[in-house]
PDB file of N, CA and C in Angstrom:
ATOM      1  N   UNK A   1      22.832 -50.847  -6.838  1.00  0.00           N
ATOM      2  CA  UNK A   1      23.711 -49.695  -6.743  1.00  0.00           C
ATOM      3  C   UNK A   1      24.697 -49.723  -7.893  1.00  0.00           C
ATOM      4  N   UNK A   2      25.347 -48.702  -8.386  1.00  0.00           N
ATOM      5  CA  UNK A   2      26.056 -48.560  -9.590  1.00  0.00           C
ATOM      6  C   UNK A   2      27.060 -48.001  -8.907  1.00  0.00           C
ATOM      7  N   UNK A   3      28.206 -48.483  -9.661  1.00  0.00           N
ATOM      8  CA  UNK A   3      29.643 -48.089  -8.882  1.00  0.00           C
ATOM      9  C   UNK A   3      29.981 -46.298  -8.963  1.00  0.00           C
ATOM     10  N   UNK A   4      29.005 -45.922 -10.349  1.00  0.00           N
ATOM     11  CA  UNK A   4      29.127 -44.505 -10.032  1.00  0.00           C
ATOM     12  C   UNK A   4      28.671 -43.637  -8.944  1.00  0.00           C
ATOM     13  N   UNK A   5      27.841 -44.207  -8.325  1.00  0.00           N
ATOM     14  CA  UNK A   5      27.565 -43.474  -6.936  1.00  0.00           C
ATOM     15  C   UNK A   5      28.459 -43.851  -5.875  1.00  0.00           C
ATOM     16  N   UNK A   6      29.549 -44.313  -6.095  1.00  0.00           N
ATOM     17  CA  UNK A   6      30.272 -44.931  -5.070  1.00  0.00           C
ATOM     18  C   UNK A   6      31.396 -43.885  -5.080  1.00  0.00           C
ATOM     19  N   UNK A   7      32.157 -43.311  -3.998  1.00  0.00           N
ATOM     20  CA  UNK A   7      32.912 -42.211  -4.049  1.00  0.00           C
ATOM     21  C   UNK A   7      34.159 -42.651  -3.870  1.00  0.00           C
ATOM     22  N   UNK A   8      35.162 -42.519  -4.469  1.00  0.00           N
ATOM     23  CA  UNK A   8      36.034 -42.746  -5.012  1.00  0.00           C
ATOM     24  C   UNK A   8      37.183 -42.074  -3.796  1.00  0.00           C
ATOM     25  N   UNK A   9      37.056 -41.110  -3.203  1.00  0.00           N
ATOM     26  CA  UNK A   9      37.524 -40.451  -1.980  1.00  0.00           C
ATOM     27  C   UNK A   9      36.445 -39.614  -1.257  1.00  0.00           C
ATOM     28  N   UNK A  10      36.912 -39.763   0.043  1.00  0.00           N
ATOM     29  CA  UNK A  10      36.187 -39.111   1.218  1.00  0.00           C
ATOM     30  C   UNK A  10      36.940 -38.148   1.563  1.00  0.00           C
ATOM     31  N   UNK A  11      36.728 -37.156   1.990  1.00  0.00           N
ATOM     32  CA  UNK A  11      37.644 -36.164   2.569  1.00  0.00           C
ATOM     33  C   UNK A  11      36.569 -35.424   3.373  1.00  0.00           C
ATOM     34  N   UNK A  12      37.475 -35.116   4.738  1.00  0.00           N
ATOM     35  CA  UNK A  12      36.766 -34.577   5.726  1.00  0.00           C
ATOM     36  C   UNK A  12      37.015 -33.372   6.101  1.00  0.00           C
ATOM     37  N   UNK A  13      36.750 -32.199   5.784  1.00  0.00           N
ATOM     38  CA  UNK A  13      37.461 -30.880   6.293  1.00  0.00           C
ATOM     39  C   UNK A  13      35.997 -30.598   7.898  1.00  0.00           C
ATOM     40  N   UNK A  14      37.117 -30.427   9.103  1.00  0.00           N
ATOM     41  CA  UNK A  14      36.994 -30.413   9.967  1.00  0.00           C
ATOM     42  C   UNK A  14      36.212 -29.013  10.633  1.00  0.00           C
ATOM     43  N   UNK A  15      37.316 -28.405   9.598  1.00  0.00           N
ATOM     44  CA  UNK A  15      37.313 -26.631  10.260  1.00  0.00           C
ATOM     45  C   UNK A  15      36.149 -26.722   9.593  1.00  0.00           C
ATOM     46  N   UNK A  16      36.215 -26.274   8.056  1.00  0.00           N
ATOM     47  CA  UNK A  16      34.786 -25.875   7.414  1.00  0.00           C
ATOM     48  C   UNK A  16      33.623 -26.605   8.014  1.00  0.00           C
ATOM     49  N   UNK A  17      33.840 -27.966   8.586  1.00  0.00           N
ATOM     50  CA  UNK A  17      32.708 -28.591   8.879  1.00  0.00           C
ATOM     51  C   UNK A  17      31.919 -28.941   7.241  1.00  0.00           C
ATOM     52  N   UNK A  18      32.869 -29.896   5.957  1.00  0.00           N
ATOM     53  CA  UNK A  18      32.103 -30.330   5.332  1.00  0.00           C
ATOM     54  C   UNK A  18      32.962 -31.620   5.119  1.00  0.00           C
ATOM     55  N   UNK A  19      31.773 -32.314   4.548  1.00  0.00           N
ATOM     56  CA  UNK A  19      32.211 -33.439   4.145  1.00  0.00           C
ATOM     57  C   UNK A  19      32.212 -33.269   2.459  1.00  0.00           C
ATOM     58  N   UNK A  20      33.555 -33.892   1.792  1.00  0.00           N
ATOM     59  CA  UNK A  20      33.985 -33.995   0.322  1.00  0.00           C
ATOM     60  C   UNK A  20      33.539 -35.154  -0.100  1.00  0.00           C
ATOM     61  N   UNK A  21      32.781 -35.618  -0.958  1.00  0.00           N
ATOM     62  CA  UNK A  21      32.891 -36.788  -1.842  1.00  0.00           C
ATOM     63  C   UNK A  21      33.201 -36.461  -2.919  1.00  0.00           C
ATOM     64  N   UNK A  22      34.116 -37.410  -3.627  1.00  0.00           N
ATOM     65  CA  UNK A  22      34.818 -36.990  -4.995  1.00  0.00           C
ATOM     66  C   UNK A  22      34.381 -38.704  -5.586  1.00  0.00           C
ATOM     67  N   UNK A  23      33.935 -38.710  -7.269  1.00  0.00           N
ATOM     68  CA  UNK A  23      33.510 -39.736  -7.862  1.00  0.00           C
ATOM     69  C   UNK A  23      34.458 -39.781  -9.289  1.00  0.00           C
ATOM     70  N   UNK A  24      34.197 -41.020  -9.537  1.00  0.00           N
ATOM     71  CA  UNK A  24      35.223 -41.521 -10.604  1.00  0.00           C
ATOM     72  C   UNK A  24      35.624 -40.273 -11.598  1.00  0.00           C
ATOM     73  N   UNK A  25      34.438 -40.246 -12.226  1.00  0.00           N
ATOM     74  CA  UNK A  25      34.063 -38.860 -13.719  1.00  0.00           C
ATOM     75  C   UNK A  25      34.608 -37.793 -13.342  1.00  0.00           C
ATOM     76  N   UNK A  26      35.028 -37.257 -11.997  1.00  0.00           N
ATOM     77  CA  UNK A  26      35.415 -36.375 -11.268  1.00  0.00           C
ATOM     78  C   UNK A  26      34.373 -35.053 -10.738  1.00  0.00           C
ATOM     79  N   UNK A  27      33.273 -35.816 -10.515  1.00  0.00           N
ATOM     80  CA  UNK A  27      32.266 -35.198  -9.731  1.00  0.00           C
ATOM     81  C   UNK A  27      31.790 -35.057  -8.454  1.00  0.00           C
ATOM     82  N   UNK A  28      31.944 -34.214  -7.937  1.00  0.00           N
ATOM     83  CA  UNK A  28      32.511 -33.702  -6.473  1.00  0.00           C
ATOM     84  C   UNK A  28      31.584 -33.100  -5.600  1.00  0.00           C
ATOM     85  N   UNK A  29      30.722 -33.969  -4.518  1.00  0.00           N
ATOM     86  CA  UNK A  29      29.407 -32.795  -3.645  1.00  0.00           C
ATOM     87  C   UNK A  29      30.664 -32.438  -2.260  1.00  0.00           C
ATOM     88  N   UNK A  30      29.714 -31.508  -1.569  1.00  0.00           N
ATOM     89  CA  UNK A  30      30.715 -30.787  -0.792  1.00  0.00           C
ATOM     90  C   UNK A  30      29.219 -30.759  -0.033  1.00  0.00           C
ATOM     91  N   UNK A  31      29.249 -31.623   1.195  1.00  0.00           N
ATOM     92  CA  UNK A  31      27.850 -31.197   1.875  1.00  0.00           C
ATOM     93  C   UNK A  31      28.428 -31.584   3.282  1.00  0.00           C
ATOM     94  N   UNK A  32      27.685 -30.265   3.765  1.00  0.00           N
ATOM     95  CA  UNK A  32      28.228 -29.319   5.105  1.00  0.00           C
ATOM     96  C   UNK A  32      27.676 -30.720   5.955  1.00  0.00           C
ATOM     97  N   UNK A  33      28.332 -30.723   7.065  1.00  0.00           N
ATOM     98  CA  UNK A  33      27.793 -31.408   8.765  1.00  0.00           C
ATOM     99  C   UNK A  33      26.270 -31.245   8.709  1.00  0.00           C
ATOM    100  N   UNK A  34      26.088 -29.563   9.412  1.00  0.00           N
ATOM    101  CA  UNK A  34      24.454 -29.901   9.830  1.00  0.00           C
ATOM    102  C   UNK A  34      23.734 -30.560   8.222  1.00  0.00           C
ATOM    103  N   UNK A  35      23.758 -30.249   7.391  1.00  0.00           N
ATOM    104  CA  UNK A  35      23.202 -30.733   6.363  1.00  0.00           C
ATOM    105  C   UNK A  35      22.888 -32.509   5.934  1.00  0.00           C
ATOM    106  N   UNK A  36      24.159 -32.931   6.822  1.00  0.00           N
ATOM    107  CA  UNK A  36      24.007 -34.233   6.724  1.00  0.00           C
ATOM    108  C   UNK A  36      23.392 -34.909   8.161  1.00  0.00           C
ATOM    109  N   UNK A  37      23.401 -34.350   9.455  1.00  0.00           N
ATOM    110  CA  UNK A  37      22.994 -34.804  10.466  1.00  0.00           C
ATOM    111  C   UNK A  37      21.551 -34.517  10.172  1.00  0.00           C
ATOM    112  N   UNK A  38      20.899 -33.486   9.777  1.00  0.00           N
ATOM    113  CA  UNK A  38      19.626 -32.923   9.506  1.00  0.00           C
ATOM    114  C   UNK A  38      18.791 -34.096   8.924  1.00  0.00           C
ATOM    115  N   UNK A  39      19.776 -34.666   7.776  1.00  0.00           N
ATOM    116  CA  UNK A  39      19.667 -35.622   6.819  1.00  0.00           C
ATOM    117  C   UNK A  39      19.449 -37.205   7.188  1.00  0.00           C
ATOM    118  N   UNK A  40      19.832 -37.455   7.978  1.00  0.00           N
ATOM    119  CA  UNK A  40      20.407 -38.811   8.422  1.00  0.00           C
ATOM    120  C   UNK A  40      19.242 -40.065   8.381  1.00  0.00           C
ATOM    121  N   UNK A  41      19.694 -40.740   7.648  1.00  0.00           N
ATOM    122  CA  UNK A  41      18.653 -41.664   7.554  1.00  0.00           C
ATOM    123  C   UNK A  41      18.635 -43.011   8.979  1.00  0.00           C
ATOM    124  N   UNK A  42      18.406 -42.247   9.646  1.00  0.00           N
ATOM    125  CA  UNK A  42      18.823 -43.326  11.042  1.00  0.00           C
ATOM    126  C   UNK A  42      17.354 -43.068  11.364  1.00  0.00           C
ATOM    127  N   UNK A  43      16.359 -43.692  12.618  1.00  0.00           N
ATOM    128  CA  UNK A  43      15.274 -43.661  12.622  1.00  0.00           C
ATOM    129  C   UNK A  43      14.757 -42.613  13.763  1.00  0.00           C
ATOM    130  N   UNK A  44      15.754 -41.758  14.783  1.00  0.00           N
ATOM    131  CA  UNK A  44      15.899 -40.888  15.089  1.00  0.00           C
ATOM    132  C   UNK A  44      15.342 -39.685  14.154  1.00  0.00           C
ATOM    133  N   UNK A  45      15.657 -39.452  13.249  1.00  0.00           N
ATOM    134  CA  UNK A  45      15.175 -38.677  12.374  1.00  0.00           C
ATOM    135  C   UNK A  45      13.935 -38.600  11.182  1.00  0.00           C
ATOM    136  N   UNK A  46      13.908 -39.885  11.187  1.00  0.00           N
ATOM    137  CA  UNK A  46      13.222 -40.544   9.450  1.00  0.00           C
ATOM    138  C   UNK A  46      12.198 -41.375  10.524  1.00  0.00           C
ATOM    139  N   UNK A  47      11.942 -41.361  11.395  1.00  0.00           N
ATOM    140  CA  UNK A  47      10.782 -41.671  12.786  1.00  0.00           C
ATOM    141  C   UNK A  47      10.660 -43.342  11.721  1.00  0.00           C
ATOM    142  N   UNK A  48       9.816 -44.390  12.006  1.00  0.00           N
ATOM    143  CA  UNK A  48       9.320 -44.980  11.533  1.00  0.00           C
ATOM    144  C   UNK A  48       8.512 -45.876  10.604  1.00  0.00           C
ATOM    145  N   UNK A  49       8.447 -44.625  10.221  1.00  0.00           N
ATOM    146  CA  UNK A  49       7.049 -44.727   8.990  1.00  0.00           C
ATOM    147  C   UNK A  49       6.825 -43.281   8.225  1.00  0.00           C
ATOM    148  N   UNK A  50       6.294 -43.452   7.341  1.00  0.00           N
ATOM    149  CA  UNK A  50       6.353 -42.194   6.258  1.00  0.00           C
ATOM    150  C   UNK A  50       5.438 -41.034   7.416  1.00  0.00           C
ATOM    151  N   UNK A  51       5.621 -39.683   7.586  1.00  0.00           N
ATOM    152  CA  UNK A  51       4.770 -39.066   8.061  1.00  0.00           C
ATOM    153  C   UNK A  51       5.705 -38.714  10.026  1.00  0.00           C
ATOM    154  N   UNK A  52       6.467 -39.498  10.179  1.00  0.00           N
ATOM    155  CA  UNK A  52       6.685 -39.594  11.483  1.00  0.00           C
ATOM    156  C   UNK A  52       8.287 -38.848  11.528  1.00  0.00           C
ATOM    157  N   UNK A  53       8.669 -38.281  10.414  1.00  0.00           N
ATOM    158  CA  UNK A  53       9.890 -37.551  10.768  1.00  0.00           C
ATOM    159  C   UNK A  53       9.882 -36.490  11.927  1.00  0.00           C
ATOM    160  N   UNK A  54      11.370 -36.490  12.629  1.00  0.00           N
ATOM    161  CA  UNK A  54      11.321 -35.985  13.545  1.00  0.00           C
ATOM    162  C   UNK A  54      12.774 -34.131  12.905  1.00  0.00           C
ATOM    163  N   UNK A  55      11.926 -32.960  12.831  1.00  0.00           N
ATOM    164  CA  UNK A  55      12.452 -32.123  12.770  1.00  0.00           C
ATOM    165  C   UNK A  55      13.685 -31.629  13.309  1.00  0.00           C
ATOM    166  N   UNK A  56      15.130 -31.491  12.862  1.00  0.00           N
ATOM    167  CA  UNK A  56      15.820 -31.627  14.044  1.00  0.00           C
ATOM    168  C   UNK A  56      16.853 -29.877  13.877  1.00  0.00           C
ATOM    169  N   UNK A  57      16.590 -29.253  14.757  1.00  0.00           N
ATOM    170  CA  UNK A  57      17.024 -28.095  15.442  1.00  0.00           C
ATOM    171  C   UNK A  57      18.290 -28.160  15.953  1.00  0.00           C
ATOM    172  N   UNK A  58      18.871 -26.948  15.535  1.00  0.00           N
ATOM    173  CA  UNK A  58      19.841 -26.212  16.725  1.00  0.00           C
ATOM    174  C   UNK A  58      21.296 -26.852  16.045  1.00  0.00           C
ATOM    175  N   UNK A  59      21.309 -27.615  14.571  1.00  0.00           N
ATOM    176  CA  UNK A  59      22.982 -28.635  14.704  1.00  0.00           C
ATOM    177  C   UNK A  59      23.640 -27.726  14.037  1.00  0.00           C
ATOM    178  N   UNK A  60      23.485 -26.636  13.567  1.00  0.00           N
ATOM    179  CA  UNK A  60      24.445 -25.936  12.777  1.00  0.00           C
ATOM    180  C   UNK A  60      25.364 -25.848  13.188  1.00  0.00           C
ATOM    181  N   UNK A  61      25.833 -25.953  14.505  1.00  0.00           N
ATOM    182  CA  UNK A  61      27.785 -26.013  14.836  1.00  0.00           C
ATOM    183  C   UNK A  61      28.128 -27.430  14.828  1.00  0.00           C
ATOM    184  N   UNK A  62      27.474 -28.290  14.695  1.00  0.00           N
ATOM    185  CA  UNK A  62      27.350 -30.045  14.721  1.00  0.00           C
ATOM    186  C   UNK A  62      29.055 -30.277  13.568  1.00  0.00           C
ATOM    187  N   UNK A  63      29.350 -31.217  13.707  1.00  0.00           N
ATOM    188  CA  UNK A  63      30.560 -31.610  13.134  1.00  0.00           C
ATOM    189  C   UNK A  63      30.859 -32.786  13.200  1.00  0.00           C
ATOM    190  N   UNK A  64      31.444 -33.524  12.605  1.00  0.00           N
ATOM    191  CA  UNK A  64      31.566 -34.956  12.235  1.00  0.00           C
ATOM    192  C   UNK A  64      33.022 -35.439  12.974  1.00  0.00           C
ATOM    193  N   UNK A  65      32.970 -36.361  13.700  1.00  0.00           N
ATOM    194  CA  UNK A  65      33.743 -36.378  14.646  1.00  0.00           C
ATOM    195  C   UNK A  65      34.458 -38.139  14.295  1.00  0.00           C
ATOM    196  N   UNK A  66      33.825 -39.018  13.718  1.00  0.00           N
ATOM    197  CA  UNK A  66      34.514 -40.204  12.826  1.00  0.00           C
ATOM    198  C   UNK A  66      33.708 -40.735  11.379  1.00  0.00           C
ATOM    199  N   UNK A  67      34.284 -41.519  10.370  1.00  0.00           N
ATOM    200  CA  UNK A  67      33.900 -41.917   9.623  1.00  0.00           C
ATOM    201  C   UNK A  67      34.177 -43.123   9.648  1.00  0.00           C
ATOM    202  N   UNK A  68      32.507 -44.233   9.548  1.00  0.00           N
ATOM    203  CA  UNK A  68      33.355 -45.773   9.891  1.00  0.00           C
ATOM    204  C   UNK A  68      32.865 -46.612   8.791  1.00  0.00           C
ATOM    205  N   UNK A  69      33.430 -47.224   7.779  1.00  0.00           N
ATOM    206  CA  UNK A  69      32.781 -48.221   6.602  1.00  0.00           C
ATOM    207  C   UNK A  69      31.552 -49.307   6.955  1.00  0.00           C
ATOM    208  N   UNK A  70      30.998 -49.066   6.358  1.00  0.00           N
ATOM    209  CA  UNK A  70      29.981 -50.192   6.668  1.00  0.00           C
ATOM    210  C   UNK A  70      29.939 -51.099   5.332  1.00  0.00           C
ATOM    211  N   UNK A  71      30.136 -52.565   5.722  1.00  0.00           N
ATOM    212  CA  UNK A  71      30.457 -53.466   4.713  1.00  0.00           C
ATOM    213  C   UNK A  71      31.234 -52.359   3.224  1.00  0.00           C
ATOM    214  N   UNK A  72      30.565 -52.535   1.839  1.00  0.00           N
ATOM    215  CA  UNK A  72      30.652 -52.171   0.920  1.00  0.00           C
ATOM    216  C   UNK A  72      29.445 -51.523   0.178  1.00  0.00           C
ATOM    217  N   UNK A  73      29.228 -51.166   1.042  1.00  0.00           N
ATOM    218  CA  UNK A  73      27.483 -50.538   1.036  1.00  0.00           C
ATOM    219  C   UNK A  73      27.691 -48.957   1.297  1.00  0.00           C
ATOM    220  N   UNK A  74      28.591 -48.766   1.770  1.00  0.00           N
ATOM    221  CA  UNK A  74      28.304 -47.375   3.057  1.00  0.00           C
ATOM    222  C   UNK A  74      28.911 -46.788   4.087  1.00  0.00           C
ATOM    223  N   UNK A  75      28.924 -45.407   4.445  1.00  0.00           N
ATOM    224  CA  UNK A  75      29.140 -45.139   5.793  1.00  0.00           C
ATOM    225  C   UNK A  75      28.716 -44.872   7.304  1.00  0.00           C
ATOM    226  N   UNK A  76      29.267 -45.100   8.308  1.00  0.00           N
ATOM    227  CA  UNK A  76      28.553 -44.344   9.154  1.00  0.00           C
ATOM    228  C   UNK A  76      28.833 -43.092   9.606  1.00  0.00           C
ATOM    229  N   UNK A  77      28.540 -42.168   9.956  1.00  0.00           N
ATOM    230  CA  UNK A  77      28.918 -40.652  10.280  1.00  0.00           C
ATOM    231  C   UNK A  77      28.691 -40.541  11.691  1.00  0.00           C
ATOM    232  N   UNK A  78      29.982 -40.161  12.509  1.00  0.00           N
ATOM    233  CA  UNK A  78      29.983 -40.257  13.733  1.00  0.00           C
ATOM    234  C   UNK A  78      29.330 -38.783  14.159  1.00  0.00           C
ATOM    235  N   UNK A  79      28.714 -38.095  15.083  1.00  0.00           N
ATOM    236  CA  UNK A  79      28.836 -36.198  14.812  1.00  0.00           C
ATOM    237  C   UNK A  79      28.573 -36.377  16.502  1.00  0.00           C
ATOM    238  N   UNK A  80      29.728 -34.766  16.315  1.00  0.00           N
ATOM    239  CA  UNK A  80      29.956 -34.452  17.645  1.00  0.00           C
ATOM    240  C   UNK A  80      28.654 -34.229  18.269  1.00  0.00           C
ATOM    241  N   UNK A  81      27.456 -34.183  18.502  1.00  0.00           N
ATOM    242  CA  UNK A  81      26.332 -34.249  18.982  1.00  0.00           C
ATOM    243  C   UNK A  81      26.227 -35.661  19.775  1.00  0.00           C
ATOM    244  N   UNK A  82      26.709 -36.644  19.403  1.00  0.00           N
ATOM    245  CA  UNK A  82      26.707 -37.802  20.002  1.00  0.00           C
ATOM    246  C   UNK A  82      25.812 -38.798  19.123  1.00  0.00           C
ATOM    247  N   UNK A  83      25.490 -38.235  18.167  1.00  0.00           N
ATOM    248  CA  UNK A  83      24.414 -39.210  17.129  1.00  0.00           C
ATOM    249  C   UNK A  83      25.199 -40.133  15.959  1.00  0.00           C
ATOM    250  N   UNK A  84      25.009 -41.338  16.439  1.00  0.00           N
ATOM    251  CA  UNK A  84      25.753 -42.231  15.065  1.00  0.00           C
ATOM    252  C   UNK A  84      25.082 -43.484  15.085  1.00  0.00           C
ATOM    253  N   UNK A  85      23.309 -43.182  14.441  1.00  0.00           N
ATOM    254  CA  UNK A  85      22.932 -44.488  14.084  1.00  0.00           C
ATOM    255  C   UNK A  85      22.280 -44.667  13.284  1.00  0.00           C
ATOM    256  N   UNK A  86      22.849 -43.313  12.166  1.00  0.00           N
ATOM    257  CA  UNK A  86      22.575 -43.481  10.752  1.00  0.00           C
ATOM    258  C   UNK A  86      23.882 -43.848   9.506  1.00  0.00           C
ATOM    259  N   UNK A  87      23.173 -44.644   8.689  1.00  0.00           N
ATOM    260  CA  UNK A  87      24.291 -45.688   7.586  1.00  0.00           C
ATOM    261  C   UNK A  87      23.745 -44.847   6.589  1.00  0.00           C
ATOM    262  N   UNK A  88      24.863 -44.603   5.959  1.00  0.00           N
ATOM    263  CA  UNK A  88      24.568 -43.414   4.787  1.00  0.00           C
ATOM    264  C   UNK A  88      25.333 -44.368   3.744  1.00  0.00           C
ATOM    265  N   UNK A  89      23.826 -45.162   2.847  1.00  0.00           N
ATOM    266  CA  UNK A  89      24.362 -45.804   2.061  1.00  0.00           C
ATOM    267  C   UNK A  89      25.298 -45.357   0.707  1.00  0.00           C
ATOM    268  N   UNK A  90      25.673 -45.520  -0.196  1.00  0.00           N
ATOM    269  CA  UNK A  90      26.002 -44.836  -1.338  1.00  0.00           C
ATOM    270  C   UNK A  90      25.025 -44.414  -2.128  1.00  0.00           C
ATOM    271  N   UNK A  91      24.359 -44.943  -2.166  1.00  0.00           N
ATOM    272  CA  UNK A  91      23.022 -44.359  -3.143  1.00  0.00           C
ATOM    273  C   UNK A  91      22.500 -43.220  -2.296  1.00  0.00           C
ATOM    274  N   UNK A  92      22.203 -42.992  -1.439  1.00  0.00           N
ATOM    275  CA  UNK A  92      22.078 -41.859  -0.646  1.00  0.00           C
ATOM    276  C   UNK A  92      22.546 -40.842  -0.115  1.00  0.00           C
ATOM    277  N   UNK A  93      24.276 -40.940  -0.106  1.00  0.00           N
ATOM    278  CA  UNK A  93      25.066 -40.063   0.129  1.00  0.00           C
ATOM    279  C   UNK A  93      24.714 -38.917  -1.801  1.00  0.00           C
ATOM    280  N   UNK A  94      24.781 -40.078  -2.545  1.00  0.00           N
ATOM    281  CA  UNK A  94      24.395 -39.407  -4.177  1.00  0.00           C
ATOM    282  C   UNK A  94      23.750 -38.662  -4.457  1.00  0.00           C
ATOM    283  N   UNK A  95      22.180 -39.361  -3.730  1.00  0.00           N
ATOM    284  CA  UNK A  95      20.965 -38.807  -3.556  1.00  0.00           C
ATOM    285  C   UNK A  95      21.450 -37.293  -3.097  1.00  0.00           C
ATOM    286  N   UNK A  96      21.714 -36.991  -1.680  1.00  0.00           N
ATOM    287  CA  UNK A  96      22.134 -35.893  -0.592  1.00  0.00           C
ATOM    288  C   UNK A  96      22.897 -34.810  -1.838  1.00  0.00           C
ATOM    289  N   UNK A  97      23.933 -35.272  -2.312  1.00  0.00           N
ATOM    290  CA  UNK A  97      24.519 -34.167  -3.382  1.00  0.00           C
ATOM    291  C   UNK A  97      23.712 -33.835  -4.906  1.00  0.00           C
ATOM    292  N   UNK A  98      23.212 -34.516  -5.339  1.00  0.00           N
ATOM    293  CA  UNK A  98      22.852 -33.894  -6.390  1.00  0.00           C
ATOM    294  C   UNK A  98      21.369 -33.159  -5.909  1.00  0.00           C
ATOM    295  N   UNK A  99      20.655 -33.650  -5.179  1.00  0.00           N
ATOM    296  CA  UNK A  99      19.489 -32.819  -4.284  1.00  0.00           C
ATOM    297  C   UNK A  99      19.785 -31.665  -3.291  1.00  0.00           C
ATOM    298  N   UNK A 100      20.729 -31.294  -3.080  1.00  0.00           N
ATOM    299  CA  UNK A 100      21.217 -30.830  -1.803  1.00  0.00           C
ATOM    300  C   UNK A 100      20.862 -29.514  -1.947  1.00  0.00           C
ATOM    301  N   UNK A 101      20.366 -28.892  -3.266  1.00  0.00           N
ATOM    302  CA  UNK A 101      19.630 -27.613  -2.946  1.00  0.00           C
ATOM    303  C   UNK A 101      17.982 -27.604  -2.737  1.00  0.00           C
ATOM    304  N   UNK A 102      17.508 -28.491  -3.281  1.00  0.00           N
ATOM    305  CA  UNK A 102      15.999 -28.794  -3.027  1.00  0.00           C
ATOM    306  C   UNK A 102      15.847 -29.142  -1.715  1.00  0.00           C
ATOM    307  N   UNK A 103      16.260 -30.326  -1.067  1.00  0.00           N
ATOM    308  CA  UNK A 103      16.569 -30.389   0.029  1.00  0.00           C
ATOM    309  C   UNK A 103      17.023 -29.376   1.196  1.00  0.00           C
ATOM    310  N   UNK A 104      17.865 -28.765   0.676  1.00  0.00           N
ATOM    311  CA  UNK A 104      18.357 -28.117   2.020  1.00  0.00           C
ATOM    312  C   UNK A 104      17.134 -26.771   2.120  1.00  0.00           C
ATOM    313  N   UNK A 105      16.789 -26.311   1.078  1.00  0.00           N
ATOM    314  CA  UNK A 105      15.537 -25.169   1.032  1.00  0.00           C
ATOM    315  C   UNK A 105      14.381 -25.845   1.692  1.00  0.00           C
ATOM    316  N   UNK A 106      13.562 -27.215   1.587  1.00  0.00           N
ATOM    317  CA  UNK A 106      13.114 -27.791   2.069  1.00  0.00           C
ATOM    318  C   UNK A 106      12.888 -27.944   3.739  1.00  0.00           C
ATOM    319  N   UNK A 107      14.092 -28.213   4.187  1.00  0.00           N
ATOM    320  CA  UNK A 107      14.426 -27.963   5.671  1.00  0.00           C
ATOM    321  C   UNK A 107      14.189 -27.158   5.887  1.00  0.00           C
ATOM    322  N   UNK A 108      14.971 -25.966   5.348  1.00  0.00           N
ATOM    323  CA  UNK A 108      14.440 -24.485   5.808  1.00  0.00           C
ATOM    324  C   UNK A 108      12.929 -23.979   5.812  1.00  0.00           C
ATOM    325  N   UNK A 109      12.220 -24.476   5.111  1.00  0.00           N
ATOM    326  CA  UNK A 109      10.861 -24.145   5.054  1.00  0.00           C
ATOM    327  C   UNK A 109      10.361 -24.807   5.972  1.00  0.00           C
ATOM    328  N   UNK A 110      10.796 -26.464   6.396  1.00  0.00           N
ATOM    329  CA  UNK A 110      10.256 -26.815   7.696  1.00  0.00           C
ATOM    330  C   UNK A 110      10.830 -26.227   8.895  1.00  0.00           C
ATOM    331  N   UNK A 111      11.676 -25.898   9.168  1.00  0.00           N
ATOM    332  CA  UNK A 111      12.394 -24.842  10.682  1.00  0.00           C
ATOM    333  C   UNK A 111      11.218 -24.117  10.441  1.00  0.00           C
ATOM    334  N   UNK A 112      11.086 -22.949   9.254  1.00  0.00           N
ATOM    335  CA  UNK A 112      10.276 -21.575   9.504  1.00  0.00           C
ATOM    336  C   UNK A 112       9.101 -22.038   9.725  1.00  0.00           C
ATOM    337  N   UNK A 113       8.354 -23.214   9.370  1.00  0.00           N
ATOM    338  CA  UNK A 113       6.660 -23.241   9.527  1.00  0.00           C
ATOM    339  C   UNK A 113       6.826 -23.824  11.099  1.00  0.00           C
ATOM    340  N   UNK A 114       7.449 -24.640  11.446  1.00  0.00           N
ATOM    341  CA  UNK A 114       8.037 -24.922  12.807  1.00  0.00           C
ATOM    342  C   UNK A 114       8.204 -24.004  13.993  1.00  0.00           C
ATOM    343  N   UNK A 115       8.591 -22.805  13.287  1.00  0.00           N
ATOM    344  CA  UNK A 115       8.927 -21.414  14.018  1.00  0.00           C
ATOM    345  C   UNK A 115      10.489 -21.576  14.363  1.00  0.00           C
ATOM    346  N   UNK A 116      10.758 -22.236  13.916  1.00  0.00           N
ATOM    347  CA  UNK A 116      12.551 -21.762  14.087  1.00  0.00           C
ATOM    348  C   UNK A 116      13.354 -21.099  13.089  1.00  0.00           C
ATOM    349  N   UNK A 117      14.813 -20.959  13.887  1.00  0.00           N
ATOM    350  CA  UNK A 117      15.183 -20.329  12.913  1.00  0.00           C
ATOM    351  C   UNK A 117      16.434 -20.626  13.455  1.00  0.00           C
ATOM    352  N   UNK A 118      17.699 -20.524  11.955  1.00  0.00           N
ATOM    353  CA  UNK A 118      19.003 -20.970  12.309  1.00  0.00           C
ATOM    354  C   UNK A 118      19.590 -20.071  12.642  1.00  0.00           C
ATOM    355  N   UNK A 119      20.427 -20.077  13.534  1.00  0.00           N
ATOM    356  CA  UNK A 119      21.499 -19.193  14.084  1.00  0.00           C
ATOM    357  C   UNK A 119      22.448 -18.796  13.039  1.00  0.00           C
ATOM    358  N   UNK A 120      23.009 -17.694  13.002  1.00  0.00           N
ATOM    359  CA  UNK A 120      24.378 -17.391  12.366  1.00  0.00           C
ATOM    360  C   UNK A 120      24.109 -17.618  10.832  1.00  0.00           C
TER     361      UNK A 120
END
């Protein structure tokens, strides 16, 4: 890991429902709640093994309810859904922002072939 992926401040806006990371150079992702619960590399989601992800519906009012350090590696993301047993290392929180439009279009194409669709 390189200290540039390491975020320099966290900031949590509650109302909007996003989470701020701000980095040394002064480069800044802004990625929403459901975007990161959607995301979560906990095995709830990321199933087991390549192929075994589990699609996850309905979090768009989802909201982050604590933030807890894990060693010097990482966080954990508490979300009001009751889900917190994904470690969002630094290299991955990085990953999440500079991908976060490929990604998040991505999802969306899995909801629609899925047959869902987001509220609001």
């Amino acid at each position: 890991m390189t200290t540039k992926n390491r975020p320099t401040d966290i900031r949590l806006h509650q109302q909007s429902r996003v989470l701020e990371l701000v980095y040394t150079d002064g480069e800044t992702h802004r990625l929403s709640c459901e975007f990161l619960r959607v995301h979560s590399p906990s095995a709830e989601v990321t199933g087991h093994g390549p192929g075994q992800e589990v699609l996850q519906v309905g979090k768009e009012d989802v909201n982050i309810t604590g933030i807890e350090p894990v060693g010097h590696y990482g966080i954990k993301l508490v979300f009001s859904d009751g889900h917190d047993t994904g470690i969002f290392d630094w290299n991955y929180l990085y990953h999440l922002g500079v991908n976060q439009t490929q990604l998040w279009d991505k999802y969306l194409e899995r909801l629609a072939a899925a047959g869902h669709q987001r509220k609001g």
